[in-house]
C-alpha atoms as a PDB file:
ATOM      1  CA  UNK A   1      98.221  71.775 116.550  1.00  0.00           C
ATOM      2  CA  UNK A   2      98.320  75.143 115.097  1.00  0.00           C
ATOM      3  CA  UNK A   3     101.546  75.999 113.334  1.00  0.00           C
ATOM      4  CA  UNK A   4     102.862  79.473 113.432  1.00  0.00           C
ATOM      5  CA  UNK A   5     105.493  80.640 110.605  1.00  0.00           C
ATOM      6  CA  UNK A   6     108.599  82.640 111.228  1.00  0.00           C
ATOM      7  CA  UNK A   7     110.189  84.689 108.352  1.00  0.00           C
ATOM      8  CA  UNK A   8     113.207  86.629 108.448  1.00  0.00           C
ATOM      9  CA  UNK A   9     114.210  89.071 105.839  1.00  0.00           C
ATOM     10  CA  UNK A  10     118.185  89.041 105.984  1.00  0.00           C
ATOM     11  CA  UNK A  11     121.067  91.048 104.330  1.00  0.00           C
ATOM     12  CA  UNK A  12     124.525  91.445 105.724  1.00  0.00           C
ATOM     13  CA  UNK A  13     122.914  89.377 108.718  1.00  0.00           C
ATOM     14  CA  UNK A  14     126.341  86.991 109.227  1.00  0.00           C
ATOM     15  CA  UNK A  15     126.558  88.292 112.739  1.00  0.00           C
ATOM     16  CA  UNK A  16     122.472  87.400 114.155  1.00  0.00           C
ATOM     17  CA  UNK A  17     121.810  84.765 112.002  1.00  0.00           C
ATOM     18  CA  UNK A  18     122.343  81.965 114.597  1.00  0.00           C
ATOM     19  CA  UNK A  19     121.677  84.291 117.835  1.00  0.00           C
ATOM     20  CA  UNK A  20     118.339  84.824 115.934  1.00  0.00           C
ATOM     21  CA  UNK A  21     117.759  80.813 115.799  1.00  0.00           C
ATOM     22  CA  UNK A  22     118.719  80.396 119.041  1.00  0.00           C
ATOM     23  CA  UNK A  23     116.423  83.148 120.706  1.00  0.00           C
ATOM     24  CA  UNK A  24     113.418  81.717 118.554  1.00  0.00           C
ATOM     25  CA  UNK A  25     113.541  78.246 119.596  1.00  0.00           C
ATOM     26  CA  UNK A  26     114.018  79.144 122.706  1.00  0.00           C
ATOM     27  CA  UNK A  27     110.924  81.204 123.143  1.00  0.00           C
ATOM     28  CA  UNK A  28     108.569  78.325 120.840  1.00  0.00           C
ATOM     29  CA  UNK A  29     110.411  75.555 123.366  1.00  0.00           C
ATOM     30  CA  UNK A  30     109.809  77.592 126.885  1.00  0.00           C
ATOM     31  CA  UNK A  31     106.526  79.610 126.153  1.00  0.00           C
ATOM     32  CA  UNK A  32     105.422  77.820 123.038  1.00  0.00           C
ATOM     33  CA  UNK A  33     105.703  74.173 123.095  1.00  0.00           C
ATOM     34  CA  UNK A  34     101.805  74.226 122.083  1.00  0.00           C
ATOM     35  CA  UNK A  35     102.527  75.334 118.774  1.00  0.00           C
ATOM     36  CA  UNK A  36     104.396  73.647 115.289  1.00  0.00           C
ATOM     37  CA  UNK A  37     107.024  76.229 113.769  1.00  0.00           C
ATOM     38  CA  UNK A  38     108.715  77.003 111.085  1.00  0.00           C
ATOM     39  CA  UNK A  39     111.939  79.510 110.750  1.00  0.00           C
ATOM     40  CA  UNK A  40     112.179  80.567 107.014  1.00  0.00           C
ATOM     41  CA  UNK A  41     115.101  83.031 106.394  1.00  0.00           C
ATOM     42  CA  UNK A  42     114.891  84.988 103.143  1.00  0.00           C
ATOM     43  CA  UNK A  43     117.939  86.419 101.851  1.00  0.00           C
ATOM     44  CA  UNK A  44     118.359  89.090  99.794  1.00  0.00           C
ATOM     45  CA  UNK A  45     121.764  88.209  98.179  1.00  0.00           C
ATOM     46  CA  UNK A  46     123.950  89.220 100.996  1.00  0.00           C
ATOM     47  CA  UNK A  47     127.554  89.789 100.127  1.00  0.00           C
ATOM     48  CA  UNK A  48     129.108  88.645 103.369  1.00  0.00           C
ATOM     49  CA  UNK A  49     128.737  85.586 105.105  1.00  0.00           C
ATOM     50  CA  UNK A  50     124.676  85.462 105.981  1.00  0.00           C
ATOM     51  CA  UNK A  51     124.138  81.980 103.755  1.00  0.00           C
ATOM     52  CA  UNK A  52     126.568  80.520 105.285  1.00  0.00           C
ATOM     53  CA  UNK A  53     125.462  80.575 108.736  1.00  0.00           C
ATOM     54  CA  UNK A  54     121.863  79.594 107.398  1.00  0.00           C
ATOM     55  CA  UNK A  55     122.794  76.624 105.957  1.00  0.00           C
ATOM     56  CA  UNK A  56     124.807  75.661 108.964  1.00  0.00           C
ATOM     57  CA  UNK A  57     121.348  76.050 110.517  1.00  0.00           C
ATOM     58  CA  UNK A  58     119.261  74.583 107.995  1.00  0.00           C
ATOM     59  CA  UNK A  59     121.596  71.243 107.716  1.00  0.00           C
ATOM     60  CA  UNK A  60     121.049  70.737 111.953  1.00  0.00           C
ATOM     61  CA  UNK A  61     117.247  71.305 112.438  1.00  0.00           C
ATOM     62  CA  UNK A  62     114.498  70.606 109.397  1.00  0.00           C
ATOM     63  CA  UNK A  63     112.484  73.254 111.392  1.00  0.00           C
ATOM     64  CA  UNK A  64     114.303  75.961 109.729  1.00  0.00           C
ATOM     65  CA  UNK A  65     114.136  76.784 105.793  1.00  0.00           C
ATOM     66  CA  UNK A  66     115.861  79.087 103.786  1.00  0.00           C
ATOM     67  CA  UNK A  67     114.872  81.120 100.817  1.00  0.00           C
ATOM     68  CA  UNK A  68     118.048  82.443  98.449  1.00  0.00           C
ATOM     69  CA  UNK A  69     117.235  85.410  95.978  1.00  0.00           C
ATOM     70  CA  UNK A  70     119.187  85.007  92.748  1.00  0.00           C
ATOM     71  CA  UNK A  71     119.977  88.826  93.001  1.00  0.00           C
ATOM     72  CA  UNK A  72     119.457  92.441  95.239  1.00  0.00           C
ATOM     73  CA  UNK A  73     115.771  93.029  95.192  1.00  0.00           C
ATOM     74  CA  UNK A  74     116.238  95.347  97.493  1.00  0.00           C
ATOM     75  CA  UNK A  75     114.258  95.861 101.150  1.00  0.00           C
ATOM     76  CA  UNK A  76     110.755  96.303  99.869  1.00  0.00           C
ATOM     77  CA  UNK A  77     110.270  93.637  97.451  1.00  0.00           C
ATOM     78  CA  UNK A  78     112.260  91.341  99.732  1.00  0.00           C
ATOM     79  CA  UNK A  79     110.129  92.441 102.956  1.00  0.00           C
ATOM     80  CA  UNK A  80     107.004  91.798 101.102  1.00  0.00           C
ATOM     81  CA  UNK A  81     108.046  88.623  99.426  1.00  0.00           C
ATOM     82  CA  UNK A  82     109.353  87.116 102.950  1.00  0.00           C
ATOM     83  CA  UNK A  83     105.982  87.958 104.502  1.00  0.00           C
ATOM     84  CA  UNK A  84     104.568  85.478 101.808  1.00  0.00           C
ATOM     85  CA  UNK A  85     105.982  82.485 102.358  1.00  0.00           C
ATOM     86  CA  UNK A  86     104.595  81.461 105.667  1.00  0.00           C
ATOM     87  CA  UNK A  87     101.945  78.890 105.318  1.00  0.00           C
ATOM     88  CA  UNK A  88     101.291  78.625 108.936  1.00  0.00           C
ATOM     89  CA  UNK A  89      98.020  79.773 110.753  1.00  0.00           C
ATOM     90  CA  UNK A  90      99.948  82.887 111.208  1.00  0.00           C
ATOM     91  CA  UNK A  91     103.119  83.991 110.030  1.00  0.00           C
ATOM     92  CA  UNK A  92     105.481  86.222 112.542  1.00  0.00           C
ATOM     93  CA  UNK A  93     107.946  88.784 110.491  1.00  0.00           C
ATOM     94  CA  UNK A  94     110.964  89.885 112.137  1.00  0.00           C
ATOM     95  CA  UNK A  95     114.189  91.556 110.560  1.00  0.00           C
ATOM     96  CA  UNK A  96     116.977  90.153 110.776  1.00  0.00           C
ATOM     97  CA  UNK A  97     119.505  92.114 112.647  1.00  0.00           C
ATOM     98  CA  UNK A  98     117.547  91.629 115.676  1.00  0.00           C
ATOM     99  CA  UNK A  99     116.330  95.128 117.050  1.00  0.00           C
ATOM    100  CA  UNK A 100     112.734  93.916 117.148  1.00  0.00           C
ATOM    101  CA  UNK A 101     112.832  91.087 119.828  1.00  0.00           C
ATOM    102  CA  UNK A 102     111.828  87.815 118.852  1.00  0.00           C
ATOM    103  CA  UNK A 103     110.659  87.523 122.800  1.00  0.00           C
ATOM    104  CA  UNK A 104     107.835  89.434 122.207  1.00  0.00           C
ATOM    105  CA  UNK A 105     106.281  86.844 120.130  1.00  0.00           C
ATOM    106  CA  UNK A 106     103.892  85.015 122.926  1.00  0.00           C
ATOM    107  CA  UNK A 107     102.573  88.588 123.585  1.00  0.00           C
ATOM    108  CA  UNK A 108     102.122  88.558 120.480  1.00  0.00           C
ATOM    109  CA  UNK A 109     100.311  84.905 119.794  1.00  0.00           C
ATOM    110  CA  UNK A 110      97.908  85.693 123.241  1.00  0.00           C
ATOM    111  CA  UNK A 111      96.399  88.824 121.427  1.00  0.00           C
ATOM    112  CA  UNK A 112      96.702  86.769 118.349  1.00  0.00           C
ATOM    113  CA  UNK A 113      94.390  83.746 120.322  1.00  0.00           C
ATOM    114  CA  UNK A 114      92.157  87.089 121.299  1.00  0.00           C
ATOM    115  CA  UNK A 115      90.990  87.362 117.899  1.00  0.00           C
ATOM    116  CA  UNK A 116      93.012  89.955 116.696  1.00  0.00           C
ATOM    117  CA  UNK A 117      93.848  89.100 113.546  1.00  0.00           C
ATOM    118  CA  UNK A 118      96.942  91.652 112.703  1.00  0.00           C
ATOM    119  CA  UNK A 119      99.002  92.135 115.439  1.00  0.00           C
ATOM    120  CA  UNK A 120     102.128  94.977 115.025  1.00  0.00           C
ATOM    121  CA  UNK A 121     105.083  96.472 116.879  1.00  0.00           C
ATOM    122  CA  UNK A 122     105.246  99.856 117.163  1.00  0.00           C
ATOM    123  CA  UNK A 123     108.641 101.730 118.088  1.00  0.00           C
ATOM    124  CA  UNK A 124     108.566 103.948 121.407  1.00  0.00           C
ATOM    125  CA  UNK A 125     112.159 104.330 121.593  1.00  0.00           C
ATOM    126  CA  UNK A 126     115.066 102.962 118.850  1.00  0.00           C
ATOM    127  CA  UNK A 127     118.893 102.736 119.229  1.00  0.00           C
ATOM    128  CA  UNK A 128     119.283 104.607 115.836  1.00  0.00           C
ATOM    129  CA  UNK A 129     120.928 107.700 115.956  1.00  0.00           C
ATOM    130  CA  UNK A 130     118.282 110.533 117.157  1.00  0.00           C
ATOM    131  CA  UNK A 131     118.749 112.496 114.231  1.00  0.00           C
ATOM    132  CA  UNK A 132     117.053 109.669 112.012  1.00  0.00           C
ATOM    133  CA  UNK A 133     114.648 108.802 114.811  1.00  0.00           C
ATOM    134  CA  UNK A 134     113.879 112.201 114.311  1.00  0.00           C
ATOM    135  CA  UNK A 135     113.277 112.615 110.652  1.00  0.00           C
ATOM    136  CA  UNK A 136     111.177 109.183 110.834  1.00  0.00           C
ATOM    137  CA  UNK A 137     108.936 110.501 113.239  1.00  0.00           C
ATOM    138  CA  UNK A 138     108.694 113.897 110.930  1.00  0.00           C
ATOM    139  CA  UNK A 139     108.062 111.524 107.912  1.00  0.00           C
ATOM    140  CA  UNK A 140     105.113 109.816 110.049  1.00  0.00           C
ATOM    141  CA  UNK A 141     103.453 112.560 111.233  1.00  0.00           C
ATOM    142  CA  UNK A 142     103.722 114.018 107.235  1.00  0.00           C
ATOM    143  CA  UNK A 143     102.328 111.033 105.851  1.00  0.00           C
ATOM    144  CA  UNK A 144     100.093 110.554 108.738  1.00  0.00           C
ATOM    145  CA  UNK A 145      97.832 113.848 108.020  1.00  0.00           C
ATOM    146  CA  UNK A 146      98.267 113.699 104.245  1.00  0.00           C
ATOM    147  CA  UNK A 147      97.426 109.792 103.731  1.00  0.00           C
ATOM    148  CA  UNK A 148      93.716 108.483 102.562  1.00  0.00           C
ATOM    149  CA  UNK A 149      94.095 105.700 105.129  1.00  0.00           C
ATOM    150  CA  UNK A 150      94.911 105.795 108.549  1.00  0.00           C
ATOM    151  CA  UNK A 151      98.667 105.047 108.782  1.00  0.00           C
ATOM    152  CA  UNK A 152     100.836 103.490 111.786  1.00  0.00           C
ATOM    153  CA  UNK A 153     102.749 105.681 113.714  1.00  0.00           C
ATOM    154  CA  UNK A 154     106.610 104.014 113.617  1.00  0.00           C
ATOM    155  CA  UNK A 155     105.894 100.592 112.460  1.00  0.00           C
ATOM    156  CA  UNK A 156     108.422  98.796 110.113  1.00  0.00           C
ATOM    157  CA  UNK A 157     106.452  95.255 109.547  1.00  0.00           C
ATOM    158  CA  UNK A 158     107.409  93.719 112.776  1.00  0.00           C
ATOM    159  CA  UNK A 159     104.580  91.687 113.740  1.00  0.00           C
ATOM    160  CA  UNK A 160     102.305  88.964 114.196  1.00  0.00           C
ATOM    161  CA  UNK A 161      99.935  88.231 110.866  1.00  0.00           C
ATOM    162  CA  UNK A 162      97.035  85.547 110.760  1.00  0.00           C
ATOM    163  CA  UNK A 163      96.426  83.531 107.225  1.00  0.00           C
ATOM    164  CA  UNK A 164      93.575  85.261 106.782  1.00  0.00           C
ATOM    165  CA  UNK A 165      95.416  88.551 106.221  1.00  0.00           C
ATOM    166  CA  UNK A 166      98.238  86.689 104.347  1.00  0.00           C
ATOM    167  CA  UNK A 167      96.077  85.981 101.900  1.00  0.00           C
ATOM    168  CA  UNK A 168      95.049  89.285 101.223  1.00  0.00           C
ATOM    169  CA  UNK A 169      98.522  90.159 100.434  1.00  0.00           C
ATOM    170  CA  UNK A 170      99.009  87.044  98.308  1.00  0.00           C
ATOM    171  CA  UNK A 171      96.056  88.903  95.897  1.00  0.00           C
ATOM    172  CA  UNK A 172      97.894  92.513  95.641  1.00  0.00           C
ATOM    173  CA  UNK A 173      99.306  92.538  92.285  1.00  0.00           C
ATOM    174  CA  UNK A 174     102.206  94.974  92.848  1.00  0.00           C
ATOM    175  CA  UNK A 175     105.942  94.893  91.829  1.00  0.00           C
ATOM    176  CA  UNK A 176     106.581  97.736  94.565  1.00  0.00           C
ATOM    177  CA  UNK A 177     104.338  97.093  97.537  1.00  0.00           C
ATOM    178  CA  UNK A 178     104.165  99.124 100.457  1.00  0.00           C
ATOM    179  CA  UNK A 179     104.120  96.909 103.049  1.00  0.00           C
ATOM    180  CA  UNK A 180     103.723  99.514 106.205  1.00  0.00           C
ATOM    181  CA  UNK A 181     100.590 101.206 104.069  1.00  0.00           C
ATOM    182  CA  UNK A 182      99.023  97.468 102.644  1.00  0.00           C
ATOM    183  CA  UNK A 183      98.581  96.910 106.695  1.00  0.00           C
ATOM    184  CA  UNK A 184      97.188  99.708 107.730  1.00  0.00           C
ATOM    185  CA  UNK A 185      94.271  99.828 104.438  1.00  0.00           C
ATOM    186  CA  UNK A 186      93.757  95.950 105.034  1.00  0.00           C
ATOM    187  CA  UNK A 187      94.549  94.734 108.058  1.00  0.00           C
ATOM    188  CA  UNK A 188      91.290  93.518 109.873  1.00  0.00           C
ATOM    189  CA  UNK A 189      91.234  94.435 114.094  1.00  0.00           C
ATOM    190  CA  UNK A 190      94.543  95.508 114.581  1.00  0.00           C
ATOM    191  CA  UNK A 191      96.309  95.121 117.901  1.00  0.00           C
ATOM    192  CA  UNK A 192      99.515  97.241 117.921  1.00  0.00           C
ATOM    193  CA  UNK A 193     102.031  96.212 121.322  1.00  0.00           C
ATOM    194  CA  UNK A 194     104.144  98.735 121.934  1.00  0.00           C
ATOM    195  CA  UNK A 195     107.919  98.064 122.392  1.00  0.00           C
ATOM    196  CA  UNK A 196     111.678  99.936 122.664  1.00  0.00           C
ATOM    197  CA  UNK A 197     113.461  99.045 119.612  1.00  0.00           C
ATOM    198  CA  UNK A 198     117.386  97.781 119.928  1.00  0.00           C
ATOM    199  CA  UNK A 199     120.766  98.812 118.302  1.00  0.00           C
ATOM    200  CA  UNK A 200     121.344  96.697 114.566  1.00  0.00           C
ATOM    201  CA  UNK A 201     123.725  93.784 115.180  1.00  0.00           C
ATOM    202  CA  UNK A 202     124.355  94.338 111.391  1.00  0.00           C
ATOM    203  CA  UNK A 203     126.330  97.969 112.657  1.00  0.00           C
ATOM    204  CA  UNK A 204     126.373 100.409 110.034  1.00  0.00           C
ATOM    205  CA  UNK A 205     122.343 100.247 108.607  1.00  0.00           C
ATOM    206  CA  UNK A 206     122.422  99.394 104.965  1.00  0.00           C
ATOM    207  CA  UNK A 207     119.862 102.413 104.654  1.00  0.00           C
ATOM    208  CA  UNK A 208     121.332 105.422 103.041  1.00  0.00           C
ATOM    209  CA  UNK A 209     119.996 108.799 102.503  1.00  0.00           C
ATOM    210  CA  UNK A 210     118.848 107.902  98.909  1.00  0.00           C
ATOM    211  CA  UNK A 211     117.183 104.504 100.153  1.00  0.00           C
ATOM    212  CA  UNK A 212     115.527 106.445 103.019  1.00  0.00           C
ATOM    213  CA  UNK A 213     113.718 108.927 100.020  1.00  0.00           C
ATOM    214  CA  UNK A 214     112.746 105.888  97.734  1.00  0.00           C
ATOM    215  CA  UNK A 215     110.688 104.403 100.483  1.00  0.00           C
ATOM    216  CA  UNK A 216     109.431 107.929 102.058  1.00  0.00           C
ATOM    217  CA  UNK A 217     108.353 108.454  98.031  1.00  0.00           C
ATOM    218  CA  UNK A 218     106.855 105.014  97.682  1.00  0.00           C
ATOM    219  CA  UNK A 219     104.604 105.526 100.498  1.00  0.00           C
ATOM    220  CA  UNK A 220     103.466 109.488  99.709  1.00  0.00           C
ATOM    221  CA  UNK A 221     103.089 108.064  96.304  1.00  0.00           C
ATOM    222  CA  UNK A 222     101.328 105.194  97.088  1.00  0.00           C
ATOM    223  CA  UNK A 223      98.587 106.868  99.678  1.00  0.00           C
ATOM    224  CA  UNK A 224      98.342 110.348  99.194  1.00  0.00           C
ATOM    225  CA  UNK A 225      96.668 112.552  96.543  1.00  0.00           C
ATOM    226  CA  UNK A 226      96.510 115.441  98.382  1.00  0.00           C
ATOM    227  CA  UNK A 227      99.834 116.822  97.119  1.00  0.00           C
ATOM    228  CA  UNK A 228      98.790 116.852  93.491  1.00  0.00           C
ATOM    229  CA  UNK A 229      95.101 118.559  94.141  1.00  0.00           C
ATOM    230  CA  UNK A 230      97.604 121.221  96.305  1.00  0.00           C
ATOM    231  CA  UNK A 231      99.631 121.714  93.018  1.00  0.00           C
ATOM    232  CA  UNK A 232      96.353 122.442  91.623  1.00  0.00           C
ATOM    233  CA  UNK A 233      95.188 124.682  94.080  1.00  0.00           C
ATOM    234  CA  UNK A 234      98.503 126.559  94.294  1.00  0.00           C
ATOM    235  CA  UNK A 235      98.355 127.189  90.021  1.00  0.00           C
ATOM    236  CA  UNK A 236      94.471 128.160  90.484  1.00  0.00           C
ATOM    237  CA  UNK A 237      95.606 131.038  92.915  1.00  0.00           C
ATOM    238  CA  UNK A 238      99.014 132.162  90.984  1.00  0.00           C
ATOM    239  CA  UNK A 239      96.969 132.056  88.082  1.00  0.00           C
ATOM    240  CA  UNK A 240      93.632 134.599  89.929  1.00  0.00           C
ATOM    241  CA  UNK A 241      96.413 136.929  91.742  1.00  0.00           C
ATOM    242  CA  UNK A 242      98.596 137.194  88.538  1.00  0.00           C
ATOM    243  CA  UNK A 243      95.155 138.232  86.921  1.00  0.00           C
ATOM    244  CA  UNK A 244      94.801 140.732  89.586  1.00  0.00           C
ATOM    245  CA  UNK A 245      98.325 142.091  89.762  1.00  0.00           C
ATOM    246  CA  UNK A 246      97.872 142.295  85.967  1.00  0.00           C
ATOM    247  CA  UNK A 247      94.587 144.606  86.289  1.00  0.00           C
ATOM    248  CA  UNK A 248      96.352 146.475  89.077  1.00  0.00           C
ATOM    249  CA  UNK A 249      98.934 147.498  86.773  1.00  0.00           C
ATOM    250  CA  UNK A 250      96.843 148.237  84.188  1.00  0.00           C
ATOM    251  CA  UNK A 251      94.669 150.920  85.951  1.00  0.00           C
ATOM    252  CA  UNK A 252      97.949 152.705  87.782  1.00  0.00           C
ATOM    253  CA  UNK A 253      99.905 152.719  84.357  1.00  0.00           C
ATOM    254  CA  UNK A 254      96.678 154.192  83.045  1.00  0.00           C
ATOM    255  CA  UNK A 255      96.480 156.801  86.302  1.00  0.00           C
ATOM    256  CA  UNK A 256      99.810 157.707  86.445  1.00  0.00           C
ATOM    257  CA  UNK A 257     101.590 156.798  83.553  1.00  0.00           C
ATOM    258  CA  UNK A 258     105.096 158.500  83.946  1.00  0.00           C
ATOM    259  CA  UNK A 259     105.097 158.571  87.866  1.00  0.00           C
ATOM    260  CA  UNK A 260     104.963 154.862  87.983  1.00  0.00           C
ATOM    261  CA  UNK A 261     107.956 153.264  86.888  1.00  0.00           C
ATOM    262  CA  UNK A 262     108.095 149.649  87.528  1.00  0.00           C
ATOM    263  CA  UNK A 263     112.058 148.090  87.880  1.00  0.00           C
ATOM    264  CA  UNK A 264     112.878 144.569  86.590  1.00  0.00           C
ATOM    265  CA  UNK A 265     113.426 143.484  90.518  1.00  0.00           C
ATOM    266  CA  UNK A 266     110.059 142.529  90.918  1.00  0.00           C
ATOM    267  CA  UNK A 267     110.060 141.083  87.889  1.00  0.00           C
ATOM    268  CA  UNK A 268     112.692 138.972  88.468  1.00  0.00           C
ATOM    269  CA  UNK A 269     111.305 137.603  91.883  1.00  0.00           C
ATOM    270  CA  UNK A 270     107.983 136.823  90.955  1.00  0.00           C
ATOM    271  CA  UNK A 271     109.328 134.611  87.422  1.00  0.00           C
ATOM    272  CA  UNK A 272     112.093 133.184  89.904  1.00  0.00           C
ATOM    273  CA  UNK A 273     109.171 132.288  92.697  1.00  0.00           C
ATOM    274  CA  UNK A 274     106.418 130.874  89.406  1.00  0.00           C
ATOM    275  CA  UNK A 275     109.412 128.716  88.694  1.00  0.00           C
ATOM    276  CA  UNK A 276     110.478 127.406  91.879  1.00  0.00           C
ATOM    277  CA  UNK A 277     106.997 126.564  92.183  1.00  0.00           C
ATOM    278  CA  UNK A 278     106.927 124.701  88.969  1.00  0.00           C
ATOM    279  CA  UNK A 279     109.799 122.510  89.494  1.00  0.00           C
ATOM    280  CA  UNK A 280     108.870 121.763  93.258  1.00  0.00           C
ATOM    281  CA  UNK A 281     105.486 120.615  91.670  1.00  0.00           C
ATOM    282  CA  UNK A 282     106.529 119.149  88.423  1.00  0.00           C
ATOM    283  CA  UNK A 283     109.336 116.652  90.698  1.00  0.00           C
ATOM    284  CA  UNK A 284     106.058 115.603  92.699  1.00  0.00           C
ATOM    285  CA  UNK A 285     104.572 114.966  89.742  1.00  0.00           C
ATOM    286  CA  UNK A 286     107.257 112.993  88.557  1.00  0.00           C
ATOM    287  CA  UNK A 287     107.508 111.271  91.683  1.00  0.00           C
ATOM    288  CA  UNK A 288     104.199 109.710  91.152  1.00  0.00           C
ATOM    289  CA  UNK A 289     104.318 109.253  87.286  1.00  0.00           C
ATOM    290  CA  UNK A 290     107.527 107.188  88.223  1.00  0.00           C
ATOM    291  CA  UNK A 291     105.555 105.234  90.863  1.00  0.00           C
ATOM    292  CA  UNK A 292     103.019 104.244  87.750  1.00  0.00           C
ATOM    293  CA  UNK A 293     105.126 103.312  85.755  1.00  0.00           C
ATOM    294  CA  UNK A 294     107.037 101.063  87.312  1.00  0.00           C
ATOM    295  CA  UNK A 295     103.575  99.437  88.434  1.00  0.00           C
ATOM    296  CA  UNK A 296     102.561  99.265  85.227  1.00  0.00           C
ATOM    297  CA  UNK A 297     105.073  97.003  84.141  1.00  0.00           C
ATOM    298  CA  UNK A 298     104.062  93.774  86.276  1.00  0.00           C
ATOM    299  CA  UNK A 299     107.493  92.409  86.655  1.00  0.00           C
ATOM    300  CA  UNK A 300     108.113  89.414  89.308  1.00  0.00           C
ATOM    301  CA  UNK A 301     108.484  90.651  93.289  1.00  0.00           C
ATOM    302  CA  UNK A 302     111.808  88.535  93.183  1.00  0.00           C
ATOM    303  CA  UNK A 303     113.426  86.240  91.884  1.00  0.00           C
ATOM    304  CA  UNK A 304     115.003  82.993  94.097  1.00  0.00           C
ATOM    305  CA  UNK A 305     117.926  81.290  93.151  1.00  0.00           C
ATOM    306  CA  UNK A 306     117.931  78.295  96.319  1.00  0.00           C
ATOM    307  CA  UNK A 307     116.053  76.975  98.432  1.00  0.00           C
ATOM    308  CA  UNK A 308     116.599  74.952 101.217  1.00  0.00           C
ATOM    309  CA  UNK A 309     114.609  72.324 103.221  1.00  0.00           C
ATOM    310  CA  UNK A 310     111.130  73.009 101.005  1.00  0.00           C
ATOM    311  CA  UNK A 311     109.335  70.454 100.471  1.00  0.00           C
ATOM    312  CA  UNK A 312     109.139  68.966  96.788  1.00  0.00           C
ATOM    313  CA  UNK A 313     106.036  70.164  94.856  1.00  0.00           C
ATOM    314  CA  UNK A 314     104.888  72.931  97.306  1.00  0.00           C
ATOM    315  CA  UNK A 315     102.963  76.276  96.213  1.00  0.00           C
ATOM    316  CA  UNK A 316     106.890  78.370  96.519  1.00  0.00           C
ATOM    317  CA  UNK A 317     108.221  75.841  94.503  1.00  0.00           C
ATOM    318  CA  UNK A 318     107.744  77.893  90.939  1.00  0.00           C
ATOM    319  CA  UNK A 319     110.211  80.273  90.948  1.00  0.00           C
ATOM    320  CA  UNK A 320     112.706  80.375  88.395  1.00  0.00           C
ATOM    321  CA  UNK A 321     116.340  79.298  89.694  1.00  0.00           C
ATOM    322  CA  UNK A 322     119.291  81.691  89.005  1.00  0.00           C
ATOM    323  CA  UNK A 323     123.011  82.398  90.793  1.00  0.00           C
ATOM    324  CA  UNK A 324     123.263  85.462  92.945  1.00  0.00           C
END
């Protein structure tokens, strides 16, 4: 029987933690009864009530594990970590405040049974307000022309991944993986299912404008050198027409020495314009030099503090224990 693995990143998730359960094994016990599960919910130190409810859940049905970090790794390093600990023939990754339906996941198996190996929800539609559906779909179609790999148009992780490709991800050595960009360089045959994304149970979304940049950063930094070759482009021609403009000048000083007086105005705008230049360039380059560095310095992708209903002795069993 083939055994299909369900993990949840959660945070601030006390209000869909058991509707999630419930919706799950409903689908595996109406359209799935062919397949072994397990629900493993990963949470990322959640200051309201989320562990609660999951170890209501965990004591009532050995089906369902839980993963506790012992602090705020924040959504990245928790996304990626979750997606790790399925050891099933496939692994399913859903968030935890339900927009992506869980009742999409036999669509999902059947293309999976097809031979697709990485199969992904993409976002037609989303509840969030249109001004960030907006601005996503901006950021996409950014990172879309400027990125070395093909990227996927409004996809968050939601989807269905087979071992295969799981074990790709086990090998990326990376404190900060980007998940979105890590599927769309290595995931083999990729099936995306198209689907109209729901309203947060969590209400307010824990993403603020600040968290927003750090991922839009991670990915430009992570799969685009384009921008830095354009800073060098952009100095190459300052650097030819300030020649020129230099020569120019030259010649009409030379031609017309007292009937050419030159005013600090145009001065002024083109040392104001070099500069603005400069900085705009000199943050992207910090941008990535930041993205290298904290690369560089191999740290853990989390660290757990619990966990519940793992077996003893099993490959997730290493991780250093600490409180939240």
């Amino acid at each position: 029987m083939k055994k299909i693995s369900v993990t949840i990143p959660n945070y601030n998730d006390e209000k869909s933690v058991q509707l999630m359960y419930e919706r799950l094994t409903k689908v595996f016990s109406g359209q799935l009864p062919q397949y072994d599960y397990e629900i493993i919910y990963v949470d990322d130190c959640s200051p309201d009530n989320t562990r609660e409810e999951i170890r209501k859940i965990c004591a009532a049905d050995k089906h369902v594990k839980a993963v506790f970090n012992g602090r705020n790794f924040g959504f990245t390093r928790n996304v990626f970590a979750s997606l790790l600990y399925g050891d099933g023939d496939a692994t399913f990754m859903l968030f935890g405040d339900l927009q992506d339906p869980p009742e999409l996941l036999p669509k999902f198996v059947a293309e999976w049974e097809a031979g697709h190996k990485v199969v992904v929800g993409q976002k037609t539609k989303s509840e969030e307000p249109w001004l960030m559906y907006s601005l996503r779909t901006l950021y996409y179609s950014i990172i879309g022309h400027l990125a070395d790999s093909k990227q996927i148009q409004h996809f968050n992780g939601f989807g269905l991944y087979d071992r295969a490709f799981i074990d790709v991800m086990r090998q990326i050595d990376d404190p900060t993986p980007y998940l979105k960009g890590l599927v769309a360089e290595f995931g083999m045959d990729i099936k995306i299912i198209q689907y109209e994304q729901a309203k947060s149970l969590r209400g307010k979304s824990g993403f603020n404008f600040l968290k927003s940049y750090d991922l839009a950063m991670l990915g430009i930094t992570s799969y685009t050198k384009i921008l830095m070759r354009i800073t060098t482009f952009i100095g190459a021609a300052l650097g030819v027409f300030s020649a020129l403009l230099a020569i120019f000048v030259l010649i009409s000083k030379l031609l017309n020495w007292n009937a050419y007086p030159y005013g600090t105005a145009a001065i002024l705008i083109g040392v104001f314009f070099i500069g603005a230049v400069q900085l705009f360039f000199m943050g992207i380059l910090g941008e990535y030099i930041l993205s290298i560095n904290t690369r560089s310095m191999r740290r853990p992708l989390v660290v757990v503090g619990e966990k519940i209903n793992w077996e003893e002795g099993t490959k997730h069993e290493e991780h250093t224990a600490v409180d939240c």
